[in-house]
Protein backbone atom coordinates (compact mmCIF):
# COMPACT_ATOMS: atom_id res chain seq x y z
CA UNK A 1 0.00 0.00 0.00
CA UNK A 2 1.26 3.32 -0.97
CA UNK A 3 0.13 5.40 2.03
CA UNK A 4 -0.08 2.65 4.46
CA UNK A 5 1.05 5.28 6.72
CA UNK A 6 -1.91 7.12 6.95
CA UNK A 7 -3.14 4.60 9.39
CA UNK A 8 -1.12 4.97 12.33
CA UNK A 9 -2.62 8.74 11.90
CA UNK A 10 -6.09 7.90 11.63
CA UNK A 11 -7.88 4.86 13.32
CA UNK A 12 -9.23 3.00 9.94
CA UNK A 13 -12.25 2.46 12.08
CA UNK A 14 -12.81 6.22 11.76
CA UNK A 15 -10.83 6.75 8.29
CA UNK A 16 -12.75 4.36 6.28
CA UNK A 17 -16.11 5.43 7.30
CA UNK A 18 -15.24 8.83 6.62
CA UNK A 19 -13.91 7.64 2.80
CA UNK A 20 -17.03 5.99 1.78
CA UNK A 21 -18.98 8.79 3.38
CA UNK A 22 -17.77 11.41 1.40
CA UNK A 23 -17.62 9.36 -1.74
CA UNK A 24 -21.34 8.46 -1.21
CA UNK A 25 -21.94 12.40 -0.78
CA UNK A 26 -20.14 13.33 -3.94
CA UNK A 27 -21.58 10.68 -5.54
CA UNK A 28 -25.24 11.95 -4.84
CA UNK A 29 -24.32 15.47 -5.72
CA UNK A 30 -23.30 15.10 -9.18
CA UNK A 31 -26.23 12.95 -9.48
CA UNK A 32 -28.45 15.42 -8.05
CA UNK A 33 -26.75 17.77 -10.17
CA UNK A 34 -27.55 16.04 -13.30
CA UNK A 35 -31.07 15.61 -12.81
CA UNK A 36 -31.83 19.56 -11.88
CA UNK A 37 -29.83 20.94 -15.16
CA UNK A 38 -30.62 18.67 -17.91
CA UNK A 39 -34.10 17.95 -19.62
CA UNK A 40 -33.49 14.40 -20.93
CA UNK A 41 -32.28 12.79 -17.44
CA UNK A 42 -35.94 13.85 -16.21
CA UNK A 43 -37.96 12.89 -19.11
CA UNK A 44 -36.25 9.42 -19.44
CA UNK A 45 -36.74 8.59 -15.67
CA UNK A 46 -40.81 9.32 -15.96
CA UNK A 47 -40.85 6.84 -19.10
CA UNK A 48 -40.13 8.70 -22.12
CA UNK A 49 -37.33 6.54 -24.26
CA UNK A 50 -35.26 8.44 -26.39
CA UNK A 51 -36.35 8.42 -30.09
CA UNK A 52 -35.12 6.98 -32.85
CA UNK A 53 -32.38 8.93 -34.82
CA UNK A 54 -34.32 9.26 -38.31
CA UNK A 55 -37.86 10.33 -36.15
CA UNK A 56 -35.86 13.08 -34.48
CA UNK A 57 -33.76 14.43 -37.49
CA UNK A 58 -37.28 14.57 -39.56
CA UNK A 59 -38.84 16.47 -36.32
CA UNK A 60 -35.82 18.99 -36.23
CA UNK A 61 -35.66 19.86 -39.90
CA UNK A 62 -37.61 22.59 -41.16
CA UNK A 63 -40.76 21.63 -43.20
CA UNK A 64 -40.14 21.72 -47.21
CA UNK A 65 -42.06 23.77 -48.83
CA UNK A 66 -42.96 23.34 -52.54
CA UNK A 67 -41.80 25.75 -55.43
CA UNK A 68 -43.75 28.45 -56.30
CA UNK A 69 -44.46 28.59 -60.37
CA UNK A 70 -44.77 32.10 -61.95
């Protein structure tokens, strides 16, 4: 162990604890950070599925319009 060390420092009863802890809190902050700024995270958890490529290129292009004769 690299910083084997560290333990006659800190009690690994207390040091471990403490480790997971904070990698449980980070973990639920960038999770909870996810959800609150992005749409897709939110609509995929209440049931929407993402949709197919070709169904969402055809609903982000602008509707063709046809030539006008003179």
């Amino acid at each position: 162990m690299i910083f084997g060390k560290i333990w006659t420092v800190v009690s690994p009863s207390v040091g471990i604890p403490l480790f997971l802890g904070a990698v449980a809190v980070t973990s639920f902050s960038v999770h909870l950070a996810l959800v609150n700024n992005t749409t897709w995270i939110k609509a995929y958890h209440n049931g929407a599925g993402a949709k197919p490529a070709a169904v969402a290129m055809a609903a982000a292009a602008p509707p063709i319009e046809a030539p006008v004769k003179k």
